[in-house]
N, C-alpha and C. Protein backbone atom coordinates (compact mmCIF):
# COMPACT_ATOMS: atom_id res chain seq x y z
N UNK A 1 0.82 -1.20 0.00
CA UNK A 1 0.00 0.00 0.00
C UNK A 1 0.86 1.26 0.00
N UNK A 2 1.70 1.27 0.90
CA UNK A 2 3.04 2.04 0.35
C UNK A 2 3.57 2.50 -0.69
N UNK A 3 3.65 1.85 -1.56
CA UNK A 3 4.67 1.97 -2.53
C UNK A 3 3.52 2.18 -3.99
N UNK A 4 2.22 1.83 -3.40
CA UNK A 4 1.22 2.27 -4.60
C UNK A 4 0.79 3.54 -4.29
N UNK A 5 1.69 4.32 -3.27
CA UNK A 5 1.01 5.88 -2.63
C UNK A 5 -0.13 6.02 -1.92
N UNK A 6 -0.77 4.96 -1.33
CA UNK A 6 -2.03 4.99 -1.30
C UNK A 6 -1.96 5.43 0.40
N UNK A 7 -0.48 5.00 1.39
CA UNK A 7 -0.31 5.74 2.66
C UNK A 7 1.27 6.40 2.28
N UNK A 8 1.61 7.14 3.19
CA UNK A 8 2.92 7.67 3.10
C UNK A 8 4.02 6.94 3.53
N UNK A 9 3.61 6.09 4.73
CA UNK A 9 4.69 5.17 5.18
C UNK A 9 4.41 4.06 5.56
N UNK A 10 4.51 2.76 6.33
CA UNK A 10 4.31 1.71 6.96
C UNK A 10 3.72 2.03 8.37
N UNK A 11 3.61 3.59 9.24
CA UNK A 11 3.29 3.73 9.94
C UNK A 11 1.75 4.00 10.20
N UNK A 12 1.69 4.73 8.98
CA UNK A 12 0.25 5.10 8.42
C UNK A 12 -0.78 3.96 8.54
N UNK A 13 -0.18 2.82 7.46
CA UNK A 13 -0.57 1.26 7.69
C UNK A 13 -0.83 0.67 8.39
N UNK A 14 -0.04 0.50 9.45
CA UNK A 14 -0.22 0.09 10.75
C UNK A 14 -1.16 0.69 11.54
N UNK A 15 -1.45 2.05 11.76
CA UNK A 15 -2.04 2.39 12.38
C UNK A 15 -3.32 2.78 12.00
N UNK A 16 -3.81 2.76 10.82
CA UNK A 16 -4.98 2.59 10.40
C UNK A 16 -5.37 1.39 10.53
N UNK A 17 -4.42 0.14 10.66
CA UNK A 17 -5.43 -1.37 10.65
C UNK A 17 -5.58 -1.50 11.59
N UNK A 18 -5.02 -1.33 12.81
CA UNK A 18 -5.19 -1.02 14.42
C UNK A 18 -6.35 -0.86 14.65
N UNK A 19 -6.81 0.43 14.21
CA UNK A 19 -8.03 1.03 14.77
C UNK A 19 -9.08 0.82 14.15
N UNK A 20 -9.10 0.40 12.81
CA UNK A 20 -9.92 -0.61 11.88
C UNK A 20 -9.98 -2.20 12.45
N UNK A 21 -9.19 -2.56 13.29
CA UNK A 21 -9.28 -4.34 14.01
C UNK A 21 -10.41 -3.39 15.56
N UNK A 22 -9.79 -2.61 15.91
CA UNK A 22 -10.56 -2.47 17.56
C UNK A 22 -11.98 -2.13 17.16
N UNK A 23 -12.23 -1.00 15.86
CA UNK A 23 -13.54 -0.76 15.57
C UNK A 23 -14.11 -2.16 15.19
N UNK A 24 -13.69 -3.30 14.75
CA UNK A 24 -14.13 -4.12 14.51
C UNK A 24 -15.08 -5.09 14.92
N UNK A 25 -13.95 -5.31 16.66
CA UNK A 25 -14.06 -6.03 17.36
C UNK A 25 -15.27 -5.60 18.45
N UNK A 26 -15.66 -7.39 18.73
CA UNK A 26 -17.01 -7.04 18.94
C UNK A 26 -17.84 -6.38 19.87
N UNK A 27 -18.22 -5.17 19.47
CA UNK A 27 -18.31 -3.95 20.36
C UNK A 27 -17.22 -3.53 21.50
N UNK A 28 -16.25 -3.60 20.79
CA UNK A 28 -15.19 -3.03 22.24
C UNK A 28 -15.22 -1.77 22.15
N UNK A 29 -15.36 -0.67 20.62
CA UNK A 29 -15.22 0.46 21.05
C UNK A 29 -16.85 0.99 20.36
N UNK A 30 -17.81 0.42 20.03
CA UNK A 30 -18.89 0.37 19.31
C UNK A 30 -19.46 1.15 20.01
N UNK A 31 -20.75 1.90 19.43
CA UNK A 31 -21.37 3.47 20.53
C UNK A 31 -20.68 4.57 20.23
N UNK A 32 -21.01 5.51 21.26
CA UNK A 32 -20.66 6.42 20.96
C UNK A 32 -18.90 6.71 21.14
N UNK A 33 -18.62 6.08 22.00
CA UNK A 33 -16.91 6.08 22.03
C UNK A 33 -16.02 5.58 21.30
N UNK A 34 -16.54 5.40 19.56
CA UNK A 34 -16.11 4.62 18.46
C UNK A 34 -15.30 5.47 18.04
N UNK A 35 -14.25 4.90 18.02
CA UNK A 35 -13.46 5.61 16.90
C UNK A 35 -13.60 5.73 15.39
N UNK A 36 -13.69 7.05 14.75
CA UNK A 36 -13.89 7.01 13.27
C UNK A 36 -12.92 7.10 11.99
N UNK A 37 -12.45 6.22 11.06
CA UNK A 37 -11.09 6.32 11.32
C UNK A 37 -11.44 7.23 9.98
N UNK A 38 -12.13 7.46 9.38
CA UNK A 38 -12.53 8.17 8.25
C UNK A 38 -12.86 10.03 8.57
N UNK A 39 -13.10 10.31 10.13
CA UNK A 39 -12.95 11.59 10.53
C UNK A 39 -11.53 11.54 11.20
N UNK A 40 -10.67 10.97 11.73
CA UNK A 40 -9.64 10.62 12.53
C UNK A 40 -8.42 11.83 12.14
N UNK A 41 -8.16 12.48 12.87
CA UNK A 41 -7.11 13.25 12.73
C UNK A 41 -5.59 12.24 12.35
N UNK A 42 -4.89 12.80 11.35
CA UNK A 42 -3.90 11.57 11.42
C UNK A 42 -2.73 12.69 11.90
N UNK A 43 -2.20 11.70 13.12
CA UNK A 43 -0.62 11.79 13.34
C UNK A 43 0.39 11.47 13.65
N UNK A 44 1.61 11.97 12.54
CA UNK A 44 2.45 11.28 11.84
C UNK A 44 3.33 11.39 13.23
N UNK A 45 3.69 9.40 13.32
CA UNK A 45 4.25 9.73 15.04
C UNK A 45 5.73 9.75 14.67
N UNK A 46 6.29 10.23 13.80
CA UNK A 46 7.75 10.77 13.36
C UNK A 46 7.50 11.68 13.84
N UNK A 47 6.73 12.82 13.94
CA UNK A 47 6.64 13.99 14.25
C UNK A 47 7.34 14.12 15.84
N UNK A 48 7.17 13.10 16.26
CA UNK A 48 7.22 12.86 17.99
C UNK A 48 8.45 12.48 18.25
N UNK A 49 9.51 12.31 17.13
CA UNK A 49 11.05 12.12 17.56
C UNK A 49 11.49 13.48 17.45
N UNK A 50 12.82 13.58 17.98
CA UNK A 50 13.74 14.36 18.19
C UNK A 50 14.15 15.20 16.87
N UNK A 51 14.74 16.81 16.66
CA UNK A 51 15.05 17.18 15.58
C UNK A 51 16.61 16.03 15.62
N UNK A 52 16.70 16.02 14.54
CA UNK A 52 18.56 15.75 14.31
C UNK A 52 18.95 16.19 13.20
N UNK A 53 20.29 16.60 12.86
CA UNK A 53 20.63 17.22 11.71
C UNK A 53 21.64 16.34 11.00
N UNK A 54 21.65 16.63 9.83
CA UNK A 54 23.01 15.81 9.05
C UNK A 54 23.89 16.70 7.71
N UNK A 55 24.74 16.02 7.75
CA UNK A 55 25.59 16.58 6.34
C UNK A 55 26.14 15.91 5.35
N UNK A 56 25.88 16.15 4.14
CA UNK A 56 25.97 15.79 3.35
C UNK A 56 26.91 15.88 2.23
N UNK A 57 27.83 14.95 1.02
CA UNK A 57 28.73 15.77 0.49
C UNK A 57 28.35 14.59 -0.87
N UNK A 58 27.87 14.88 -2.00
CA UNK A 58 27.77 14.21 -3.46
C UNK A 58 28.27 15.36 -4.35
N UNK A 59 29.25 13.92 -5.03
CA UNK A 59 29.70 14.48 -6.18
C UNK A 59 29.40 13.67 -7.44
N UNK A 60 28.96 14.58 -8.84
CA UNK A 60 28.79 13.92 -9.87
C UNK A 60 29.57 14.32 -10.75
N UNK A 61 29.39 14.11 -12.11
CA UNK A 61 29.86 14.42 -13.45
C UNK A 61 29.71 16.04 -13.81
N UNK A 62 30.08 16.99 -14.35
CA UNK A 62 29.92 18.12 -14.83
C UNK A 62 28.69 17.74 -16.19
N UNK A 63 27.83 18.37 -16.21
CA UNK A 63 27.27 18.21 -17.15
C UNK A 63 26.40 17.23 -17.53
N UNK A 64 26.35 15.69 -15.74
CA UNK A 64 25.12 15.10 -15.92
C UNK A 64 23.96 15.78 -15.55
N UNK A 65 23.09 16.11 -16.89
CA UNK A 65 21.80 16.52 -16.44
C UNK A 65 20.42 15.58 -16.40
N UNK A 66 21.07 14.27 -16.32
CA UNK A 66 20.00 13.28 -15.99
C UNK A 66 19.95 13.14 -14.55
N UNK A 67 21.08 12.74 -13.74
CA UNK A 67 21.49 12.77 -12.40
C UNK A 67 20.66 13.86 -11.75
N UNK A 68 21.32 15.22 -12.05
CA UNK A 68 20.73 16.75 -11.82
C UNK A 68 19.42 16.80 -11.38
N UNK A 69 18.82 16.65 -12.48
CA UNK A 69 17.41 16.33 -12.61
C UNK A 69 16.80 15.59 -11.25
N UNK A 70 17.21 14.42 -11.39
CA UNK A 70 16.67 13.48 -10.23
C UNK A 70 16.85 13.94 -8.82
N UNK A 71 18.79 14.69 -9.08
CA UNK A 71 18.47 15.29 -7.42
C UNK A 71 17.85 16.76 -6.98
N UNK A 72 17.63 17.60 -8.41
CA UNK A 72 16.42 18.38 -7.86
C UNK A 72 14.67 18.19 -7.78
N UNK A 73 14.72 16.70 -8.44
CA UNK A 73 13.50 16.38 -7.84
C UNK A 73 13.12 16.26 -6.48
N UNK A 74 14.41 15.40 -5.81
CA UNK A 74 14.26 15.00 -4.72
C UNK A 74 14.56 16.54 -3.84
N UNK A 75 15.35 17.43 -4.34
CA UNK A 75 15.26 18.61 -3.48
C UNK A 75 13.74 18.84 -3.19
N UNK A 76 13.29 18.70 -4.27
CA UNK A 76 12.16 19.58 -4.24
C UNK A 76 11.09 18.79 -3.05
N UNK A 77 11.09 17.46 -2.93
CA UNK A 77 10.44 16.24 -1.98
C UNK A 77 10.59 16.67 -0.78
N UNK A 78 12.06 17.06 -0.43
CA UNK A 78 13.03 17.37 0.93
C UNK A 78 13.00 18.74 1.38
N UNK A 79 12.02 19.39 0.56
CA UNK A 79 12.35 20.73 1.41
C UNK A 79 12.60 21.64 2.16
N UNK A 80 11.47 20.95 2.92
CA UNK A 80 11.44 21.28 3.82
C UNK A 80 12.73 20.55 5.41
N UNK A 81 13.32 19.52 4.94
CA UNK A 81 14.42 19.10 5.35
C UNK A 81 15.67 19.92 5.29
N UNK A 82 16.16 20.27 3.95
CA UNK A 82 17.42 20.99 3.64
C UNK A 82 17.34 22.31 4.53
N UNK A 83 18.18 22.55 5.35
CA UNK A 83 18.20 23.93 5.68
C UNK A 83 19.41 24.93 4.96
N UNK A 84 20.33 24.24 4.17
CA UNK A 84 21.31 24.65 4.06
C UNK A 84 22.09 23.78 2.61
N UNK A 85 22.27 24.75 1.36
CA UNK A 85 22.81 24.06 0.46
C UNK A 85 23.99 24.30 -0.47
N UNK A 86 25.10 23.94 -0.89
CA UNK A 86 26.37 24.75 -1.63
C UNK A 86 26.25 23.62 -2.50
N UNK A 87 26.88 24.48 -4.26
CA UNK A 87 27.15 24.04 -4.89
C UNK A 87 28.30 24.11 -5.88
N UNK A 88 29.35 23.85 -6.35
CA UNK A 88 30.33 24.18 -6.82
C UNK A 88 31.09 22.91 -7.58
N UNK A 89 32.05 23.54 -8.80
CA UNK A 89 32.22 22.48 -9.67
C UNK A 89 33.81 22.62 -9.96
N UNK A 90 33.91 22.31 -9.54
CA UNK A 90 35.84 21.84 -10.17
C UNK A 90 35.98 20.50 -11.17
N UNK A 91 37.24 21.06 -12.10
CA UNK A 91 37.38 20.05 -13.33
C UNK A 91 36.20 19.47 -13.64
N UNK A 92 36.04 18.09 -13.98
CA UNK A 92 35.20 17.50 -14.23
C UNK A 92 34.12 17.02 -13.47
N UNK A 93 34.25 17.75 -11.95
CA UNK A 93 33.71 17.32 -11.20
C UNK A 93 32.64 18.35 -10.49
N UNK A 94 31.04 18.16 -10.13
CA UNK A 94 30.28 18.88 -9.60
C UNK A 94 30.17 18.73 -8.16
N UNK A 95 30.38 19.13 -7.13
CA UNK A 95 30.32 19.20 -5.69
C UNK A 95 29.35 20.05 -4.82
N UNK A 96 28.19 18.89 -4.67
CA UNK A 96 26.87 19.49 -3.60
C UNK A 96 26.98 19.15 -2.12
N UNK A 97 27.01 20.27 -1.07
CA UNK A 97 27.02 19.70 0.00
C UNK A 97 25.84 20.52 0.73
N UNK A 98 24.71 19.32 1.31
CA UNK A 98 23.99 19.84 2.15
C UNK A 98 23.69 19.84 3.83
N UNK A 99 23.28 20.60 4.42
CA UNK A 99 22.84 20.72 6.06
C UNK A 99 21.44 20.09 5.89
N UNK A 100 21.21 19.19 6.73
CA UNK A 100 19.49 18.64 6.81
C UNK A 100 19.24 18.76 8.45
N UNK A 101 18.05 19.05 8.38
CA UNK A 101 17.56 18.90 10.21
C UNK A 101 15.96 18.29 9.58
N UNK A 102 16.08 17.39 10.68
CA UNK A 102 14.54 16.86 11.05
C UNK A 102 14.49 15.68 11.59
N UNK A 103 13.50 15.07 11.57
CA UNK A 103 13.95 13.62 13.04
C UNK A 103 14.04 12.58 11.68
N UNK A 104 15.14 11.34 12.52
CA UNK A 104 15.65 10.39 11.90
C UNK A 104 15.26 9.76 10.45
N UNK A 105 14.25 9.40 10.76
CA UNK A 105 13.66 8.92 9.35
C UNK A 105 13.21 9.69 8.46
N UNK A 106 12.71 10.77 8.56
CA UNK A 106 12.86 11.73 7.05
C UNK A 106 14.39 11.88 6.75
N UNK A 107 15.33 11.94 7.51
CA UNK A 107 16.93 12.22 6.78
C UNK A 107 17.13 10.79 6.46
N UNK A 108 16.99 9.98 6.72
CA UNK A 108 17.63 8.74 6.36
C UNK A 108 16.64 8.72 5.15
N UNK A 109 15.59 8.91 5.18
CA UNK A 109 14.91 8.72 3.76
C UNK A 109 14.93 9.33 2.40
N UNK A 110 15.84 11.04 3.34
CA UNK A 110 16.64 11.81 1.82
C UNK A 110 17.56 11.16 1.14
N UNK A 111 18.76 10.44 2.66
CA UNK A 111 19.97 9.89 2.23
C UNK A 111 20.01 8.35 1.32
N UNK A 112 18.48 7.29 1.82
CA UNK A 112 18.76 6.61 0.71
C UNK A 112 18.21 6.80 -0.85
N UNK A 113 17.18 7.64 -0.58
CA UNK A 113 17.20 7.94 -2.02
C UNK A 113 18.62 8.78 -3.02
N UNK A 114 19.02 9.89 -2.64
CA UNK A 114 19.93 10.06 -2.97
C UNK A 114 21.22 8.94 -3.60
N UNK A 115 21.50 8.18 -2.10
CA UNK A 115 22.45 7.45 -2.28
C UNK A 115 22.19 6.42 -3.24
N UNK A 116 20.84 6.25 -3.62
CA UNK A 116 19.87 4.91 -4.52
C UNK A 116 20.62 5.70 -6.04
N UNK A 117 20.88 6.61 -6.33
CA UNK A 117 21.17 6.95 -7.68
C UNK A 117 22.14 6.69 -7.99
N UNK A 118 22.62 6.27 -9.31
CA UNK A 118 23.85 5.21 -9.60
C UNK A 118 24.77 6.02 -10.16
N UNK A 119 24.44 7.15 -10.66
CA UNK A 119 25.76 7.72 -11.18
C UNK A 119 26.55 8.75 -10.57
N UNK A 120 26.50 8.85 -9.02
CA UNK A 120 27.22 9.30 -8.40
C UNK A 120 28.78 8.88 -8.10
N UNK A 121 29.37 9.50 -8.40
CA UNK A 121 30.81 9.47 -8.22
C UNK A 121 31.28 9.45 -6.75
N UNK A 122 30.73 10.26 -5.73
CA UNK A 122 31.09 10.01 -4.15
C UNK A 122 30.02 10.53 -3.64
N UNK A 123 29.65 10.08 -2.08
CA UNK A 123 28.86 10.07 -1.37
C UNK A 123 29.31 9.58 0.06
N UNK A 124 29.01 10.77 1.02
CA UNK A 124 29.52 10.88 2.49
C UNK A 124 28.55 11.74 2.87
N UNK A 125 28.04 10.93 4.50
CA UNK A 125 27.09 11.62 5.27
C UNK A 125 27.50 11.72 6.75
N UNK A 126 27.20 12.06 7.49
CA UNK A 126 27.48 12.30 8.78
C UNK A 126 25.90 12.97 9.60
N UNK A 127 25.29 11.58 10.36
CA UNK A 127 24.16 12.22 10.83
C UNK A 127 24.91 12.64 12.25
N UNK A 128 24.24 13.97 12.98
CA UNK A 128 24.63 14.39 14.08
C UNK A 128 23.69 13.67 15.32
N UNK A 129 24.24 13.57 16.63
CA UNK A 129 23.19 13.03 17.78
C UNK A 129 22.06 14.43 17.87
N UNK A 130 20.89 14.52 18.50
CA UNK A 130 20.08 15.05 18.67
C UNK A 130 20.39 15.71 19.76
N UNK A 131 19.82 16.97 19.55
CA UNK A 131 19.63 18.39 20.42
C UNK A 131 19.06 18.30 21.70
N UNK A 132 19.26 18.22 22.50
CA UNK A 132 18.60 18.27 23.56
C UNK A 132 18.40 19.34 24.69
């Protein structure tokens, strides 16, 4: 269900069948103290971890604009993640390094997509411990 877009994560999943098994079950939450999972406020319990920040350093080809492409798609996904971005190109080589803050699993989920693209030449991350 994931991966057909139909929830955002495995958490979503889970926690909609949860409360779809208890509404189920026989009259445990039935009446008026039913939960509705179709009015149900949803929230995303990532929200409920810690900020953490990371850094980032990919380098590609000068002049791949297929690569390019893909990683300003994904900028555009992460936006709200990136706080901080440089870009610069020596010889043959293009050099992006970014600052990310937000809790664990949205950065790990920039870093494997990123890192999922094959025509990167180098790739180094460094997540930081959390702020407290």
């Amino acid at each position: 269900m994931v991966s057909q877009k139909e929830y955002k994560n495995n958490s979503y999943v889970i926690r909609e069948a949860l409360i779809r098994l208890m509404n189920e079950k026989d009259g445990a939450l039935s009446g008026p103290g039913a939960i509705d999972v179709e009015s149900e406020i949803h929230l995303d319990p990532s929200s409920l971890l810690p900020k953490m920040s990371a850094s980032l350093l990919v380098s590609i080809k000068v002049g791949d604009s297929k690569t390019e492409k893909k990683i300003n798609k994904l900028e555009v996904s992460y936006h709200d993640t990136i706080i901080h971005k440089i870009s610069f190109s020596i010889g043959d080589f293009k050099t992006i390094t970014y600052v990310l803050e937000n809790n664990l699993p949205v950065i790990q989920g920039f870093i494997t997509e990123l890192n999922s693209l094959k025509d990167l030449q180098s790739f180094r991350y460094i997540i930081n411990t959390p702020q407290e």
